[in-house]
C-alpha atoms as a PDB file:
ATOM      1  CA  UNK A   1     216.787 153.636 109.207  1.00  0.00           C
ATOM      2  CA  UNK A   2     213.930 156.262 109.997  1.00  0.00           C
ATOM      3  CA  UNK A   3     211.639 157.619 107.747  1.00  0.00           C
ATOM      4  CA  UNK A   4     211.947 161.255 106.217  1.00  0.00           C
ATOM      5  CA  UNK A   5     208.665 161.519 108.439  1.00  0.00           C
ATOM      6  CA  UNK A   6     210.153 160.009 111.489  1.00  0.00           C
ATOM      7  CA  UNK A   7     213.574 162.473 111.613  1.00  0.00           C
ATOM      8  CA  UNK A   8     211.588 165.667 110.369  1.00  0.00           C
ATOM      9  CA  UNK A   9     208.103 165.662 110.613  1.00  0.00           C
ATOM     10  CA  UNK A  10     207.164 164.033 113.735  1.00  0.00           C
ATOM     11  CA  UNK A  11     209.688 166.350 115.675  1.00  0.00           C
ATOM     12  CA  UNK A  12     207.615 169.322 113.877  1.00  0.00           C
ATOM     13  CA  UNK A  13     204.848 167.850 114.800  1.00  0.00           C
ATOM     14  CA  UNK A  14     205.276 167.390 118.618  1.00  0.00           C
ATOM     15  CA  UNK A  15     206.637 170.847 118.753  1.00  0.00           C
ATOM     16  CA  UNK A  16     203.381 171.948 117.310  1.00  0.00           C
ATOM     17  CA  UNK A  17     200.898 169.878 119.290  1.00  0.00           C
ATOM     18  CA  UNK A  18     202.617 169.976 122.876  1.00  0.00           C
ATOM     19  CA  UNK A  19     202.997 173.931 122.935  1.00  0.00           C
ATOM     20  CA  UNK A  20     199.779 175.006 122.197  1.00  0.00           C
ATOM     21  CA  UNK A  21     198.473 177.109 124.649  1.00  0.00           C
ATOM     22  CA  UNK A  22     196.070 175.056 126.932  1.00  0.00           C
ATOM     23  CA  UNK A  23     198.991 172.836 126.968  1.00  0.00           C
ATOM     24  CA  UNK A  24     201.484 175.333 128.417  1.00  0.00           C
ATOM     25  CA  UNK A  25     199.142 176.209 131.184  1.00  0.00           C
ATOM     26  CA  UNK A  26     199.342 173.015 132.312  1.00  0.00           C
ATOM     27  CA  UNK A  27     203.095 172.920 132.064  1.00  0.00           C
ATOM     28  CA  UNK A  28     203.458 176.127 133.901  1.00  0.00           C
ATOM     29  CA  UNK A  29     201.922 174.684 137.081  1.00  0.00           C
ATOM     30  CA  UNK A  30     204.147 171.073 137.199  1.00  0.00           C
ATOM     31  CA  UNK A  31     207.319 171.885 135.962  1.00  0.00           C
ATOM     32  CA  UNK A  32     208.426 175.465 138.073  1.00  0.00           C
ATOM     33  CA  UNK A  33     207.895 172.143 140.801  1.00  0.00           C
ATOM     34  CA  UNK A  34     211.048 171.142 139.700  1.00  0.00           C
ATOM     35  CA  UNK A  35     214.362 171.916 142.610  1.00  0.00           C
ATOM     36  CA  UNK A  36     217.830 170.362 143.178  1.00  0.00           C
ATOM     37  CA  UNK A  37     219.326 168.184 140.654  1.00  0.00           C
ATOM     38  CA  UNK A  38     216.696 167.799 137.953  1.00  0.00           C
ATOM     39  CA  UNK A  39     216.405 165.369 135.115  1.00  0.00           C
ATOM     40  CA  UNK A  40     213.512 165.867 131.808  1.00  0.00           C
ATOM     41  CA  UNK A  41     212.859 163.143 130.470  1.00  0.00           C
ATOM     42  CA  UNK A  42     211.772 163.357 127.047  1.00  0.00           C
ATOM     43  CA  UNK A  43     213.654 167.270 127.058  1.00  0.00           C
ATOM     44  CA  UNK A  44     213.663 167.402 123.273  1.00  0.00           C
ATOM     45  CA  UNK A  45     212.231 170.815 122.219  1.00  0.00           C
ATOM     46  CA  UNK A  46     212.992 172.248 124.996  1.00  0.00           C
ATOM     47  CA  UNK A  47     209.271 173.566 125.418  1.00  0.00           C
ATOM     48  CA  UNK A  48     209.422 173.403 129.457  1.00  0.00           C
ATOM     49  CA  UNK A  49     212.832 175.359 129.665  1.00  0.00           C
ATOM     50  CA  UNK A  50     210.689 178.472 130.055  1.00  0.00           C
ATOM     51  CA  UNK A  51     209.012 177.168 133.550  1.00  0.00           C
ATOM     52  CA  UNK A  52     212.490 175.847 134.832  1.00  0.00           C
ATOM     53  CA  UNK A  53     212.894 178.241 137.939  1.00  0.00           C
ATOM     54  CA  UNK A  54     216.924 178.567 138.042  1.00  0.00           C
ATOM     55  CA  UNK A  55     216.898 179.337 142.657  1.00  0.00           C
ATOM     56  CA  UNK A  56     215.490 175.926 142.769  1.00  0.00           C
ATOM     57  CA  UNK A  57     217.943 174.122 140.395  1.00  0.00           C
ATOM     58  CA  UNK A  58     221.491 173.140 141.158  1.00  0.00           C
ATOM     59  CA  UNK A  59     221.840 171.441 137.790  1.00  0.00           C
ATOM     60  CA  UNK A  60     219.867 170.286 134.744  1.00  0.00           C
ATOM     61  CA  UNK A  61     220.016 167.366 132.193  1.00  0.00           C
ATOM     62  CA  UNK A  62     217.944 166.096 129.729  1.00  0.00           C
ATOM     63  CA  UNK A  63     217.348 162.723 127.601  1.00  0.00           C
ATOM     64  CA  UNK A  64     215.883 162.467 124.159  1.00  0.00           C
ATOM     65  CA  UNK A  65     216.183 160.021 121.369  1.00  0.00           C
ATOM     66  CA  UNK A  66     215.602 162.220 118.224  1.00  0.00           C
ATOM     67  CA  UNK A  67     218.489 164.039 116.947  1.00  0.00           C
ATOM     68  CA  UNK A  68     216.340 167.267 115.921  1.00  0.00           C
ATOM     69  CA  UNK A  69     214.423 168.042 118.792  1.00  0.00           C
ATOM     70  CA  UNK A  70     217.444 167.866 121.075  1.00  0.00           C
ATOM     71  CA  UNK A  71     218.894 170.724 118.982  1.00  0.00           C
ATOM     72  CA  UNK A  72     215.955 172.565 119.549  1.00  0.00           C
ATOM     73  CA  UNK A  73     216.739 171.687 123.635  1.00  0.00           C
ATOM     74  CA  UNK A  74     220.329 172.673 123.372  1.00  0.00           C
ATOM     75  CA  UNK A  75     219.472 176.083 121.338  1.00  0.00           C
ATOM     76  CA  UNK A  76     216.225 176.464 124.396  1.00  0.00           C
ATOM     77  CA  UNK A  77     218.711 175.729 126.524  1.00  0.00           C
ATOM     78  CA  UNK A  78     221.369 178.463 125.666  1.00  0.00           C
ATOM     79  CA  UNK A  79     219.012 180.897 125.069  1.00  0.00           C
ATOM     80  CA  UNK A  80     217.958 180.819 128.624  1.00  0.00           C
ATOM     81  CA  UNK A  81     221.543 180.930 129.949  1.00  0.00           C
ATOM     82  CA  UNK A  82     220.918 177.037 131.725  1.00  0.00           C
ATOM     83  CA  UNK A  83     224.493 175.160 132.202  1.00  0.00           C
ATOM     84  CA  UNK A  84     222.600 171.860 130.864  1.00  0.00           C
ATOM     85  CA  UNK A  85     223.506 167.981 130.076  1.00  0.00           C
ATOM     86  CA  UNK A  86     221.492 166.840 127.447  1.00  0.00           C
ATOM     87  CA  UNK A  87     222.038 163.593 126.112  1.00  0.00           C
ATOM     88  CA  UNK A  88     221.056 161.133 123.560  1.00  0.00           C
ATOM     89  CA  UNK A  89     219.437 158.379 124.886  1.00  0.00           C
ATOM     90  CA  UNK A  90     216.135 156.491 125.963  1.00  0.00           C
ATOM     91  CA  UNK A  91     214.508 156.046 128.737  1.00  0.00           C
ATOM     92  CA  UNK A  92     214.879 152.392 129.309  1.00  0.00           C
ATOM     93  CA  UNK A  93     218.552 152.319 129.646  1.00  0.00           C
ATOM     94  CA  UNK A  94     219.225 155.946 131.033  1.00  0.00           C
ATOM     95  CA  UNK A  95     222.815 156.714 130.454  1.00  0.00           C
ATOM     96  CA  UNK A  96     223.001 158.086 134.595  1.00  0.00           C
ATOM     97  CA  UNK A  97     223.966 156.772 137.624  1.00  0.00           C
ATOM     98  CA  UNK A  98     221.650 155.518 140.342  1.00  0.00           C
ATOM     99  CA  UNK A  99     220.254 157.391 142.615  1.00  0.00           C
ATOM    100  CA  UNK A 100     221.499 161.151 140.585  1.00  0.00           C
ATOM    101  CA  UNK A 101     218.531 163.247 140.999  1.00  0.00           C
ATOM    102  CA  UNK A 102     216.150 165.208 143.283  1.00  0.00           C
ATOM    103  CA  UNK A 103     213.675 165.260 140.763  1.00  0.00           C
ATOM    104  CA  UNK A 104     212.882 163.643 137.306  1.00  0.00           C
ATOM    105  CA  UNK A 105     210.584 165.344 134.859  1.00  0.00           C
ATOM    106  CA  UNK A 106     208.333 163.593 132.006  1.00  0.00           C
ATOM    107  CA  UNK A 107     205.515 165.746 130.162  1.00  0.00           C
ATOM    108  CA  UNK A 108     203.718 163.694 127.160  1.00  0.00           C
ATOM    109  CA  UNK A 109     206.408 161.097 127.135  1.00  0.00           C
ATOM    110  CA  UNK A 110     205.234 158.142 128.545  1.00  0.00           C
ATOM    111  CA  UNK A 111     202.935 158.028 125.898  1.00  0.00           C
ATOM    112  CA  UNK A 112     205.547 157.426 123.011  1.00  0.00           C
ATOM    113  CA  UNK A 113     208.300 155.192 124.602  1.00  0.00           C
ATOM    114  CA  UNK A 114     209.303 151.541 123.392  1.00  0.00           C
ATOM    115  CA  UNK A 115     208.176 149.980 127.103  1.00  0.00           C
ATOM    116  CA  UNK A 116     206.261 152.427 129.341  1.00  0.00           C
ATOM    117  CA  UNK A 117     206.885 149.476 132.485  1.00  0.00           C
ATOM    118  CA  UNK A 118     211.116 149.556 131.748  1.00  0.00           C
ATOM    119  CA  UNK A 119     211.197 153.840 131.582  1.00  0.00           C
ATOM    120  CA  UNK A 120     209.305 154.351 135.442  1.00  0.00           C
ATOM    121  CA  UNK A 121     211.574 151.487 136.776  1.00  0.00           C
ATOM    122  CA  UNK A 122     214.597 153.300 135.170  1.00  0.00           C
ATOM    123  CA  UNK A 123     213.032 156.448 136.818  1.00  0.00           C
ATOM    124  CA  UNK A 124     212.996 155.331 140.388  1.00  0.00           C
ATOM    125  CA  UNK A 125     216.419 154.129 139.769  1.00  0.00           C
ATOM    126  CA  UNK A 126     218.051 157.390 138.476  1.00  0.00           C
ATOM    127  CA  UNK A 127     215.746 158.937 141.426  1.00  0.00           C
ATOM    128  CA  UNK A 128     217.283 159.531 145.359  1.00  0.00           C
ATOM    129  CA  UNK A 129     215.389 157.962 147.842  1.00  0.00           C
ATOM    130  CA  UNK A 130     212.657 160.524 148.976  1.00  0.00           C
ATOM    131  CA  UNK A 131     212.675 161.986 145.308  1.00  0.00           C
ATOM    132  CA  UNK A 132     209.610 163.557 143.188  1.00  0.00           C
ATOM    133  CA  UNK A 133     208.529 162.075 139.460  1.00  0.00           C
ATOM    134  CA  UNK A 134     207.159 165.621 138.283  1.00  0.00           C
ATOM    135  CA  UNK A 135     204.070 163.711 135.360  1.00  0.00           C
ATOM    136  CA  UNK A 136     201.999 165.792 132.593  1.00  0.00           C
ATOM    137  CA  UNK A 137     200.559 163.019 129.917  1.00  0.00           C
ATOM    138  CA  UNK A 138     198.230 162.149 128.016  1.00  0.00           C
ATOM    139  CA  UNK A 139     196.540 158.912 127.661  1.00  0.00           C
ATOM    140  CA  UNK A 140     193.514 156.486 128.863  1.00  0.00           C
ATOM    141  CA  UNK A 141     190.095 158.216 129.330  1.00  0.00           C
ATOM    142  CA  UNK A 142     187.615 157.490 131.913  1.00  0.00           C
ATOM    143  CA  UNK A 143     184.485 156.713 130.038  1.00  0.00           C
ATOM    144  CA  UNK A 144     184.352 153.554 127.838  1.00  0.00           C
ATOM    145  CA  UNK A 145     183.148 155.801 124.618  1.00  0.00           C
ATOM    146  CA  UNK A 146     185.780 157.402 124.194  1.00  0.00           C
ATOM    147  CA  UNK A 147     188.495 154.673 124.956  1.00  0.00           C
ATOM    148  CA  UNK A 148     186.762 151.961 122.530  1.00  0.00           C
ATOM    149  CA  UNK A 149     187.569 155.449 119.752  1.00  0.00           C
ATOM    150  CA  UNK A 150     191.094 155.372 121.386  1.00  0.00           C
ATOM    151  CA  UNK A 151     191.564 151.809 120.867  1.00  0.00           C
ATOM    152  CA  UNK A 152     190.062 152.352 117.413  1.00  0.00           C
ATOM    153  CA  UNK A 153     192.042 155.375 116.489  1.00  0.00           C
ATOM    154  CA  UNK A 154     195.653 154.262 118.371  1.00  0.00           C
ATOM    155  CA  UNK A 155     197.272 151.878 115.495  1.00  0.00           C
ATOM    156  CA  UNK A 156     196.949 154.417 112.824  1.00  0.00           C
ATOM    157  CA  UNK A 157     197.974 157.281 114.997  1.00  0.00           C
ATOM    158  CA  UNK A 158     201.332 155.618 116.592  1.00  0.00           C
ATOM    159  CA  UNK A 159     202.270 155.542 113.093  1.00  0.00           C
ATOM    160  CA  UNK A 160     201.679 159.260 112.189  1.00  0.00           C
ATOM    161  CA  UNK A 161     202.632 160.147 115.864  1.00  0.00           C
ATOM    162  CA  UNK A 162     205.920 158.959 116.297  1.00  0.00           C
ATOM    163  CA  UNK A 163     204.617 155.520 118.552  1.00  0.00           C
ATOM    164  CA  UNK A 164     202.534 157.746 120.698  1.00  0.00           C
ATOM    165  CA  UNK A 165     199.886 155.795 122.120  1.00  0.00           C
ATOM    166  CA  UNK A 166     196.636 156.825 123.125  1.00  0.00           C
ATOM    167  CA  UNK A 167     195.272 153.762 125.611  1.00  0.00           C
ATOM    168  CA  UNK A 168     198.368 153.842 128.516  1.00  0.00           C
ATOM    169  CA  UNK A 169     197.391 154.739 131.989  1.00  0.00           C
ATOM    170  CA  UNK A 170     199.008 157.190 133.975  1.00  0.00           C
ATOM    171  CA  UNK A 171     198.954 157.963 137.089  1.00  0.00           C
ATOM    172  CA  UNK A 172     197.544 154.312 137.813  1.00  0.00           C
ATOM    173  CA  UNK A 173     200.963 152.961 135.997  1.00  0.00           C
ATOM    174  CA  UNK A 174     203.170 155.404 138.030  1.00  0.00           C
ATOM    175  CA  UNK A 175     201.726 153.746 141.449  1.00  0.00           C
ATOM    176  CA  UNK A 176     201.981 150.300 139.331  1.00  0.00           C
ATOM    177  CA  UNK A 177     205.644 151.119 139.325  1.00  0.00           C
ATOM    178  CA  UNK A 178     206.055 151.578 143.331  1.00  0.00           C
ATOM    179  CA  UNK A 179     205.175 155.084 143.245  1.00  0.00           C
ATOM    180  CA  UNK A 180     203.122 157.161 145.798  1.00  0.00           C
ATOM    181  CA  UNK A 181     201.563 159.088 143.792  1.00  0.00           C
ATOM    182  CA  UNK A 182     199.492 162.975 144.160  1.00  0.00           C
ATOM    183  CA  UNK A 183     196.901 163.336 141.677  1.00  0.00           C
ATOM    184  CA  UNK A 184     196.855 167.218 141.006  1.00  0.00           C
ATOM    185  CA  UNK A 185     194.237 167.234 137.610  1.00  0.00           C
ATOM    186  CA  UNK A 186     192.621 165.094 135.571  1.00  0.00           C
ATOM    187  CA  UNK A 187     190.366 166.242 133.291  1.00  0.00           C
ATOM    188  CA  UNK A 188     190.682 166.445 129.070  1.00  0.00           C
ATOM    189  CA  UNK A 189     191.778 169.504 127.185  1.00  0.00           C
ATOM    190  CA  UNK A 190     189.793 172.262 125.900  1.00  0.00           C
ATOM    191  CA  UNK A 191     189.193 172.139 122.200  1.00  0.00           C
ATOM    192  CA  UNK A 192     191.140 168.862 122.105  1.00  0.00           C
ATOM    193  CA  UNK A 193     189.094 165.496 120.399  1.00  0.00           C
ATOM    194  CA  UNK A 194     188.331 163.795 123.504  1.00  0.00           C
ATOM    195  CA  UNK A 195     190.448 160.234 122.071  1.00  0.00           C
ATOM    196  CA  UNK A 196     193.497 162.752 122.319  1.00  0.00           C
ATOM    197  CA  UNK A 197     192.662 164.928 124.923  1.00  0.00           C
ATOM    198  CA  UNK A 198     192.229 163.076 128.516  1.00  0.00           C
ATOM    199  CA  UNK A 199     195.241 164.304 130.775  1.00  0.00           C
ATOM    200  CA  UNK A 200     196.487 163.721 134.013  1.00  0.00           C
ATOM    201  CA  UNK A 201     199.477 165.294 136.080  1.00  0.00           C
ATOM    202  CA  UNK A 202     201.052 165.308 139.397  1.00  0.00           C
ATOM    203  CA  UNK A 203     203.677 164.500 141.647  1.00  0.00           C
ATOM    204  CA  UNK A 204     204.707 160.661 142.115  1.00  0.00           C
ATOM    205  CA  UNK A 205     206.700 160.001 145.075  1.00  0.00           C
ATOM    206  CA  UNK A 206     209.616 157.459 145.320  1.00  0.00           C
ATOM    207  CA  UNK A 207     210.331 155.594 148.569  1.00  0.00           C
ATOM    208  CA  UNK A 208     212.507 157.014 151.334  1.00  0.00           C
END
């Protein structure tokens, strides 16, 4: 059974951390990428629903394990006037068929699932051939300083964090996964510790 932390802080807490505003910059140049049949992974919140451009999208849905933050997605959702499928679910056994979507969208996700390897394999599956991984994260720095304090700081802060892990490569475990993949930025976040603030994000491409 989770924690009182687990079902109400950690959602509060991800609200709080992934909207600030460096963060939404960032957002606001991947996800308006977004066009056909769209899938966010990790939707809970429903911080992106802002950047969704509706021309581009025929339809939406969304996947996210924790109870309160899809409520926040549904009421985002609603507000905006999107038609959208949001489920509860993870993203190692997606509850969608194969080859659903035009384009799948994760932004800091990766970073907290059960088996990073399982949820981009489970990605190129629910993907058509010729479809676009849309990627903001979080996670492995470049200089060996700050990763040792990553590795240092990561056990205690999956705990407070809600499993979000600090040391998992990105775009490097996207092309891992089969993925051609378009680096568009890498660099870490203004007034962000540098253990928590190296990002990457771009646009992986599945085969044809």
């Amino acid at each position: 059974m989770a924690s009182w932390w687990e079902r109400h802080g950690v959602p509060r807490l991800i609200k709080c951390a992934c909207s600030q505003g460096q963060i939404m910059k960032v957002r606001s140049r991947v996800v308006p990428l977004a066009r056909g049949h769209v899938l966010e992974l990790g939707c809970g919140g429903g911080i992106n629903m802002e950047f969704y451009r509706p021309g581009q999208i025929e339809s939406f849905s969304g996947l996210d394990p924790s109870p309160e933050l899809l409520a926040m997605s549904h009421a985002a959702a609603a507000e905006r006037g999107i038609d959208a499928d949001i489920r509860s679910g993870v993203g190692e056994a997606m509850p969608f068929e194969s080859a659903r979507f035009d384009t799948v969208v994760t932004t800091f996700t990766l970073c907290s699932v059960t088996d990073q390897a399982a949820v981009l394999a489970e990605i190129r599956r629910v993907l058509k051939p010729g479809g676009t991984a849309l990627f903001l994260e979080h996670g492995s720095a470049p200089d060996a300083g700050v990763a040792k304090w990553q590795r240092r700081i990561e056990p205690i802060w999956k705990r407070i964090g809600g499993n979000c892990h600090l040391t998992r490569p990105i775009g490097d475990a996207y092309e891992k996964a089969g993925f051609a993949v378009d680096r568009q930025g890498a660099a870490y976040m203004p007034k962000t510790p540098r253990p928590f603030g190296w990002v990457e994000y771009g646009v992986a491409h599945s085969a044809g």
